[in-house]
N, C-alpha and C. Protein backbone atom coordinates (compact mmCIF):
# COMPACT_ATOMS: atom_id res chain seq x y z
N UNK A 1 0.84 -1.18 0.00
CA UNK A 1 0.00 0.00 0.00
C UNK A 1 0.89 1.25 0.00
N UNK A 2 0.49 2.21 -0.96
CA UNK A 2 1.35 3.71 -1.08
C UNK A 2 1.17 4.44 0.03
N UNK A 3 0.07 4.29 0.67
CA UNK A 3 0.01 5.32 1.46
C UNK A 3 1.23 5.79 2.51
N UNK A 4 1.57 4.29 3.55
CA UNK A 4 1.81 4.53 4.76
C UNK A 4 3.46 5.33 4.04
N UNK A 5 4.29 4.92 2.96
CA UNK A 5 5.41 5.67 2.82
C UNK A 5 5.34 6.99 2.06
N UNK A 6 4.25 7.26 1.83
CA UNK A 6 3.66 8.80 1.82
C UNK A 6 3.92 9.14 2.77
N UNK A 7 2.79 9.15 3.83
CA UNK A 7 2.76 9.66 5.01
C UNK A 7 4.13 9.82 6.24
N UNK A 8 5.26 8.51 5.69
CA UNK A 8 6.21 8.94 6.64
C UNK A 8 6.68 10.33 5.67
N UNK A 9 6.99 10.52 4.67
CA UNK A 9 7.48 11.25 3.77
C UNK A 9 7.46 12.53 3.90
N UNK A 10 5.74 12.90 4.18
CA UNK A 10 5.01 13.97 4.40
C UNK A 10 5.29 15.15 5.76
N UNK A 11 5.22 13.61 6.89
CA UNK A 11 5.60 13.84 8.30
C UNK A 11 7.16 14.55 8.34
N UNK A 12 7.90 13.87 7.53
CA UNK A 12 9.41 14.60 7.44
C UNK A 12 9.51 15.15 7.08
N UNK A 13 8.87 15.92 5.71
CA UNK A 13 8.91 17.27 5.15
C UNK A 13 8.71 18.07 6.17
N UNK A 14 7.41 18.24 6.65
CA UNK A 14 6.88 18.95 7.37
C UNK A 14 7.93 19.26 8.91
N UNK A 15 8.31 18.33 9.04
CA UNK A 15 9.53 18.34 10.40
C UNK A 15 10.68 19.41 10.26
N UNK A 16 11.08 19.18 8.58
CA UNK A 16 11.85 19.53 8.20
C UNK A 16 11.45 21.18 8.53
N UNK A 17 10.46 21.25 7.24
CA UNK A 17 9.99 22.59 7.56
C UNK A 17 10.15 23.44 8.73
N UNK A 18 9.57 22.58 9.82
CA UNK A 18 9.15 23.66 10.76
C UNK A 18 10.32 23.92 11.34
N UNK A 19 11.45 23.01 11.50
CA UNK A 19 12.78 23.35 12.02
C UNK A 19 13.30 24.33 11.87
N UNK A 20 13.29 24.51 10.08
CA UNK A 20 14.11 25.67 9.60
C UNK A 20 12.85 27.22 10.13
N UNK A 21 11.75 26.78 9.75
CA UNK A 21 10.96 28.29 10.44
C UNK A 21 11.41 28.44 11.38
N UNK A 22 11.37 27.40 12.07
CA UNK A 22 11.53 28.02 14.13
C UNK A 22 13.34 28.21 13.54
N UNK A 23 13.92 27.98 13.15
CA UNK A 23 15.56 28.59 13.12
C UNK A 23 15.73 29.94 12.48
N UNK A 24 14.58 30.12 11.68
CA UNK A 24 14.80 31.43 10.62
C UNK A 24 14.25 32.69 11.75
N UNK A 25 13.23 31.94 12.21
CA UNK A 25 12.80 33.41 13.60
C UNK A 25 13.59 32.94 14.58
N UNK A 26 14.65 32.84 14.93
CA UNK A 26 15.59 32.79 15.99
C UNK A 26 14.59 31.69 17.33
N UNK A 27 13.16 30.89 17.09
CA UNK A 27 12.43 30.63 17.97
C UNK A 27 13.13 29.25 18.49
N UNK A 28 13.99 29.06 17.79
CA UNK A 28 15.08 26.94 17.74
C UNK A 28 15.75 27.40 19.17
N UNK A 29 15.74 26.97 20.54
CA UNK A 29 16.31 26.98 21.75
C UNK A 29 17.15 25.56 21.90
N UNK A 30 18.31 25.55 22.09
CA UNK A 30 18.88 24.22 22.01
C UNK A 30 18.40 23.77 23.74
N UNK A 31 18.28 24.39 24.54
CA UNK A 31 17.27 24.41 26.06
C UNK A 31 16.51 23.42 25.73
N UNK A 32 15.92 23.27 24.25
CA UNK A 32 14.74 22.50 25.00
C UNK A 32 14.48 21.33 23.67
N UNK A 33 16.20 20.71 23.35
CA UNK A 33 16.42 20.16 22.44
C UNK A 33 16.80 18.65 23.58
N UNK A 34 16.82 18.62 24.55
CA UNK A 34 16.46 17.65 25.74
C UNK A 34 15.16 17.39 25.71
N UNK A 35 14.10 18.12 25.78
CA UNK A 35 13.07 17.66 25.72
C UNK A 35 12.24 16.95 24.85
N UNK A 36 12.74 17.44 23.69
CA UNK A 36 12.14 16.79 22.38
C UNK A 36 12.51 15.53 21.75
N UNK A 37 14.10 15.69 22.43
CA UNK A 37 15.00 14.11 21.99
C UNK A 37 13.67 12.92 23.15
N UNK A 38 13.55 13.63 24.25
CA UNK A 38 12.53 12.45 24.91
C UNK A 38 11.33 12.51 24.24
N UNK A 39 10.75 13.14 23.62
CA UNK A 39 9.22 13.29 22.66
C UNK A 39 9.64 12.03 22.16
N UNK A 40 10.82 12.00 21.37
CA UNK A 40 11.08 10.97 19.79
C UNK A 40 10.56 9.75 20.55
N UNK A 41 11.43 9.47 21.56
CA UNK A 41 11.29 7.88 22.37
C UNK A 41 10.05 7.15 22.46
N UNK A 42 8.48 8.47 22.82
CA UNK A 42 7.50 7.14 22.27
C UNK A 42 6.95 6.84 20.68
N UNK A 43 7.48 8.48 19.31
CA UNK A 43 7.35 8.01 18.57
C UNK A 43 7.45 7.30 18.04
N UNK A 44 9.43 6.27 17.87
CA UNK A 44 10.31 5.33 17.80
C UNK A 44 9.24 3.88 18.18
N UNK A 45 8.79 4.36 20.04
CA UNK A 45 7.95 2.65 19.83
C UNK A 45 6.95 2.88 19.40
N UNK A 46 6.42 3.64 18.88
CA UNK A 46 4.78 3.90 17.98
C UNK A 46 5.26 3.24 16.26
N UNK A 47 6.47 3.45 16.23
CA UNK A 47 6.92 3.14 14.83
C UNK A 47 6.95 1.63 15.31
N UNK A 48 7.30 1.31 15.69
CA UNK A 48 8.17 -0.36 16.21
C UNK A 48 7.23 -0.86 16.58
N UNK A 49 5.58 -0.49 17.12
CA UNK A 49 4.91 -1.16 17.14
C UNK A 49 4.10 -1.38 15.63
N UNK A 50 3.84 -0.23 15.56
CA UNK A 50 3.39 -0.26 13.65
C UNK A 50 4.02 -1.55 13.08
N UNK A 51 5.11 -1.40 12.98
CA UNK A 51 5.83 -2.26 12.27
C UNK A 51 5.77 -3.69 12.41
N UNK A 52 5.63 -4.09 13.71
CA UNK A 52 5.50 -5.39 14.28
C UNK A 52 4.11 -5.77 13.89
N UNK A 53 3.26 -4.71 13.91
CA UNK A 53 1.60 -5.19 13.72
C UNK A 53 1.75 -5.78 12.17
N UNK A 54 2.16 -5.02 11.14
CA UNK A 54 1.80 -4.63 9.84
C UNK A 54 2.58 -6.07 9.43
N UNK A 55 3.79 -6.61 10.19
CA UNK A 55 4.66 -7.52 9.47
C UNK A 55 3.62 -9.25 10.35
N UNK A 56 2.58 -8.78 11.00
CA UNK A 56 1.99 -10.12 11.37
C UNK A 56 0.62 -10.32 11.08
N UNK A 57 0.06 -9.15 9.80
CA UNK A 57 -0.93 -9.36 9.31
C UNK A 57 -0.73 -9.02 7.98
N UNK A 58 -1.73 -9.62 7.12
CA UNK A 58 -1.55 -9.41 5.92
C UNK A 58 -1.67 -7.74 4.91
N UNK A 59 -0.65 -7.16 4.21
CA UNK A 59 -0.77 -6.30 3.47
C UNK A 59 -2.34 -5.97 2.73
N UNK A 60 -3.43 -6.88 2.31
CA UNK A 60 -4.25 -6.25 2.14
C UNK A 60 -5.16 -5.42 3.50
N UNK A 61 -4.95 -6.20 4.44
CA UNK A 61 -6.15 -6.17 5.93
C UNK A 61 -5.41 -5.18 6.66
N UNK A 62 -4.07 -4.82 6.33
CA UNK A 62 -3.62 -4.00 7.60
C UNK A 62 -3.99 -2.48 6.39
N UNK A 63 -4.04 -2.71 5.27
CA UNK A 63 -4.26 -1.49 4.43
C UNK A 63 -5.49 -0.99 4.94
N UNK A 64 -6.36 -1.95 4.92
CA UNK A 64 -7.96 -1.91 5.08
C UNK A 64 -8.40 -1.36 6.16
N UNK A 65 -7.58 -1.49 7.13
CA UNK A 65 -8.05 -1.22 7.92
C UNK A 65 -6.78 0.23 8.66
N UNK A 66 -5.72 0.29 8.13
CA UNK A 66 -4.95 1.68 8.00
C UNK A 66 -5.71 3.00 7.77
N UNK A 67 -6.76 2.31 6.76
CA UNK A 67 -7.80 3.36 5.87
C UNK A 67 -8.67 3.97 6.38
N UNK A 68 -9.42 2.43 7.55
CA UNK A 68 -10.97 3.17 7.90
C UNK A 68 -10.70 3.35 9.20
N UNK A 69 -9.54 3.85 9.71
CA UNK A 69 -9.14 4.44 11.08
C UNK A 69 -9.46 5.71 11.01
């Protein structure tokens, strides 16, 4: 299914983006570049669980149901 490597795609643009805004208005605090490194930690197991789900059900059913979430 195309979607889900869209969507990481999208998510990183957009990351990207906002980095450089918050750096272009001086708003990027490395202060509080501790805090965000701990944000990543439950995205990482949100990914790792994704991943574990998607690799123990089948590509059409995990699409199917990716969709009508």
């Amino acid at each position: 299914m195309a979607k889900v490597p869209h969507l990481g795609l999208s998510f990183t643009v957009s990351t990207v983006a906002l980095t450089v805004g918050l750096a272009f208005h001086e708003s990027l605090h490395l202060e509080d570049l501790a805090l965000s490194t701990l944000a990543v930690i439950p995205a990482l197991a949100g990914v790792w669980l994704g991943q574990s789900l998607r690799n123990r059900i089948s590509a059409k059913n995990f699409g199917k149901d990716f969709c009508s979430a």
